[in-house]
C-alpha atoms as a PDB file:
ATOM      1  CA  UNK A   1      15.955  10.927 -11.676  1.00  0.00           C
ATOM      2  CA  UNK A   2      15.417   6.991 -12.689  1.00  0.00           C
ATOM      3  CA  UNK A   3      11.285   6.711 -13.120  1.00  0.00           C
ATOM      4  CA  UNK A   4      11.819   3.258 -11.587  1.00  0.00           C
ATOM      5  CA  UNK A   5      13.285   4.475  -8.342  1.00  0.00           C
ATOM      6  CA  UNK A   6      10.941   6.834  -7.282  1.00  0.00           C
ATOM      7  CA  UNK A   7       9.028   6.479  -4.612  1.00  0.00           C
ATOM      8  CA  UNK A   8       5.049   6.612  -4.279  1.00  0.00           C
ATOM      9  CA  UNK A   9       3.618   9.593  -2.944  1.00  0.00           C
ATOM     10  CA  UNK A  10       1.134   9.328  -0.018  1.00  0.00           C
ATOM     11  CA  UNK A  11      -0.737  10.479   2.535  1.00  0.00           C
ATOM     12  CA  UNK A  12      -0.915   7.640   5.348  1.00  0.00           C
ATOM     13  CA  UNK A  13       1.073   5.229   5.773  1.00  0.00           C
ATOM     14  CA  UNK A  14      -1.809   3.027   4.472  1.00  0.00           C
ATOM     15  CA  UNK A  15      -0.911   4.335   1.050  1.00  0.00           C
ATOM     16  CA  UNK A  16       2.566   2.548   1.261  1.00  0.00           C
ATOM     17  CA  UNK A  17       3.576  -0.965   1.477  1.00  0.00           C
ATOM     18  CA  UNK A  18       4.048  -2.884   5.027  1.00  0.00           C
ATOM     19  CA  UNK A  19       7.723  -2.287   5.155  1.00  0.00           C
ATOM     20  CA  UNK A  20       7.729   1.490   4.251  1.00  0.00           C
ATOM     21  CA  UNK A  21       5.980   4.367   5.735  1.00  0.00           C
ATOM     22  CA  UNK A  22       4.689   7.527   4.839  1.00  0.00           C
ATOM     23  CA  UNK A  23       7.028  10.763   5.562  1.00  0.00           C
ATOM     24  CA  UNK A  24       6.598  14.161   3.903  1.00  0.00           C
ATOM     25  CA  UNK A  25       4.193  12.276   1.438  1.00  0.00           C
ATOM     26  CA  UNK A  26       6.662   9.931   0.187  1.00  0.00           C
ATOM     27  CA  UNK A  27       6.863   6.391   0.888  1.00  0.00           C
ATOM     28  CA  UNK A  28      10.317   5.523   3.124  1.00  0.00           C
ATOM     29  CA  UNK A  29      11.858   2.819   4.940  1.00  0.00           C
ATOM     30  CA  UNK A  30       9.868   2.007   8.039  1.00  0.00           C
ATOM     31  CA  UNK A  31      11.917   3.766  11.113  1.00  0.00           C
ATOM     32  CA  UNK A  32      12.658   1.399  13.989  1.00  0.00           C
ATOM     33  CA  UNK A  33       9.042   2.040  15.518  1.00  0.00           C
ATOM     34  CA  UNK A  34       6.063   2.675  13.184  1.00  0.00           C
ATOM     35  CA  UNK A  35       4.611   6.181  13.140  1.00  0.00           C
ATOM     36  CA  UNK A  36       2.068   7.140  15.799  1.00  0.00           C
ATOM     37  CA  UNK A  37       3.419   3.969  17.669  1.00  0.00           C
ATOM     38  CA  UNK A  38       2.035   4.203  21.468  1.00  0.00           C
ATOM     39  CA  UNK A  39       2.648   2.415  24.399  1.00  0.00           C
ATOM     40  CA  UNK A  40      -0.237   0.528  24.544  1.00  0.00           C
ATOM     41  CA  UNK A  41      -0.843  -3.363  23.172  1.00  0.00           C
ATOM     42  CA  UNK A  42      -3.656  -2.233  20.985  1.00  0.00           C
ATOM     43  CA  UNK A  43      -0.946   0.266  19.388  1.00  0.00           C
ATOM     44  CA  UNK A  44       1.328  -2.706  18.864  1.00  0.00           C
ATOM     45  CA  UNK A  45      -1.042  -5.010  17.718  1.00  0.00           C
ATOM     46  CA  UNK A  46      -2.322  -2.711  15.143  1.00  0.00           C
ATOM     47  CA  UNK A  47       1.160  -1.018  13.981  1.00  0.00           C
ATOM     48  CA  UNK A  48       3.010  -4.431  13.937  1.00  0.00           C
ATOM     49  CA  UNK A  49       1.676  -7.456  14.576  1.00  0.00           C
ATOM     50  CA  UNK A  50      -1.089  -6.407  12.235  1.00  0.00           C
ATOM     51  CA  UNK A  51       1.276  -5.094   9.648  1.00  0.00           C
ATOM     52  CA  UNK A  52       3.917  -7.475   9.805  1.00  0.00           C
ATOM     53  CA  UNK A  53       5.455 -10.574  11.613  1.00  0.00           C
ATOM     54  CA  UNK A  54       3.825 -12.729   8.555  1.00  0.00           C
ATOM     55  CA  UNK A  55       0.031 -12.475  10.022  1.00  0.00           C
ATOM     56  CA  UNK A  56      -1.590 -12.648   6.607  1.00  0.00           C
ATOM     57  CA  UNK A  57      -0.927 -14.792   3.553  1.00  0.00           C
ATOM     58  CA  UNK A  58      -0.498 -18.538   5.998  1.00  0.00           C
ATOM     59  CA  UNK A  59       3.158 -17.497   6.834  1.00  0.00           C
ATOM     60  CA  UNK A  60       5.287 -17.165   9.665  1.00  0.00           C
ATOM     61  CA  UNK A  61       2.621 -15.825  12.747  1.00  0.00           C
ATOM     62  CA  UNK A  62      -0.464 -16.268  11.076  1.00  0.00           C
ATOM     63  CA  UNK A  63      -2.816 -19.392  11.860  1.00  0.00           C
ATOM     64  CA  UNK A  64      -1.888 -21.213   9.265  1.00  0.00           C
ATOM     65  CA  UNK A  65       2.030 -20.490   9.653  1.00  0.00           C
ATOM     66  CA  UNK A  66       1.920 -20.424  13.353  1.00  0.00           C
ATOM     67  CA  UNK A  67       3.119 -23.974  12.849  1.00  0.00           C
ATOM     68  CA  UNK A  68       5.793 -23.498  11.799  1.00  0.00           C
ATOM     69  CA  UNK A  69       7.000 -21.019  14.169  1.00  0.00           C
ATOM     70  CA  UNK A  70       6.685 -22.871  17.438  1.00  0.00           C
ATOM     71  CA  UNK A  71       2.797 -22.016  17.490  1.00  0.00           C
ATOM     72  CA  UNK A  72       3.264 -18.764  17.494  1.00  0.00           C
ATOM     73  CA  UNK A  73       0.164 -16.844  16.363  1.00  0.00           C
ATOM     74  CA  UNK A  74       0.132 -13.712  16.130  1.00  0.00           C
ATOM     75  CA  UNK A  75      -3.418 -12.953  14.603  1.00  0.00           C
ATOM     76  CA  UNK A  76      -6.013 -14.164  16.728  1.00  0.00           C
ATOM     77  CA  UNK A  77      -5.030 -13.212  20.204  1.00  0.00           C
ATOM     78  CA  UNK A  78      -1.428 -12.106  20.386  1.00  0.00           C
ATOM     79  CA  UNK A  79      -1.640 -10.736  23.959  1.00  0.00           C
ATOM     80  CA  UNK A  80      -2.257 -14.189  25.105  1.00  0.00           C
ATOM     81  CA  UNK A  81       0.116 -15.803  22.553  1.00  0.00           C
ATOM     82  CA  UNK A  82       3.201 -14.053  23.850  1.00  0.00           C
ATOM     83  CA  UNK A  83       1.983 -13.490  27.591  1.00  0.00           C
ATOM     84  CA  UNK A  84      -0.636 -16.287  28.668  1.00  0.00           C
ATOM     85  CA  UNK A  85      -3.879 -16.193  30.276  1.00  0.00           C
ATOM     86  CA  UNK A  86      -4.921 -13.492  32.445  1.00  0.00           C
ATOM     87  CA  UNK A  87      -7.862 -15.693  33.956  1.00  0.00           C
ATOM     88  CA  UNK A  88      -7.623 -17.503  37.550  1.00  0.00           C
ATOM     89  CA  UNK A  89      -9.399 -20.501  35.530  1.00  0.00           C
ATOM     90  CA  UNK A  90      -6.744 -20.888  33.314  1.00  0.00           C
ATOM     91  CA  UNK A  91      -4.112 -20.846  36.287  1.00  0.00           C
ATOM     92  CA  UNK A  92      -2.912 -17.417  36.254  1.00  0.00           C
ATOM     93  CA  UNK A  93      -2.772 -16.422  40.087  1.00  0.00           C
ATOM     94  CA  UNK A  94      -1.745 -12.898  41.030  1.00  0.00           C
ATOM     95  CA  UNK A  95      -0.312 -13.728  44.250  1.00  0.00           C
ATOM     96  CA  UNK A  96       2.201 -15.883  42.895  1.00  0.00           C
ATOM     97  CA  UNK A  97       2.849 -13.733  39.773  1.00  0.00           C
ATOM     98  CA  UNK A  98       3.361 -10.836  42.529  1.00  0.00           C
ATOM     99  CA  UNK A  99       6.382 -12.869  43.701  1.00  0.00           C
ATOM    100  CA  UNK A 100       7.708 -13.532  40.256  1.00  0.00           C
END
């Protein structure tokens, strides 16, 4: 086998890059959902947003790139970024969201 094509071993997926994840201690392509992915936002937040979607380096969703991207940012707060405010101050009412 070509030295050059082999792939890292590892034990977490930390060990690999952002776009590859770590599977019987080698470093694959990332499956459509991250490993240990749950259905929770702090589960998304930390498996993709934090991993991907540009939020470090000033590119595409970070604070610095959010400008570029519609003000998109996906760093700081992304549960309010893609789904508002939550709070009756900021005009969020949950009898009319109830009707939505």
């Amino acid at each position: 086998m070509d030295s050059g094509s082999a792939k890292p071993e590892c034990s977490t997926d930390d060990d690999c890059s952002p776009v590859t994840e770590c599977a019987a201690k080698k470093c694959v392509a990332r499956a459509v959902c991250p490993t240990g992915l749950e259905a929770t936002f702090d589960s998304i937040r930390t498996k993709i947003f934090g991993v991907s979607c540009g939020t470090d380096g000033g590119i595409c969703h970070s604070p610095e790139g959010s400008t570029d991207s519609a003000g998109l940012n996906l760093k700081d707060d992304p549960y309010t970024a893609l789904l508002g405010s939550d709070d009756i101050a900021d005009g969020f009412d949950p009898q009319v969201a109830r009707k939505i």
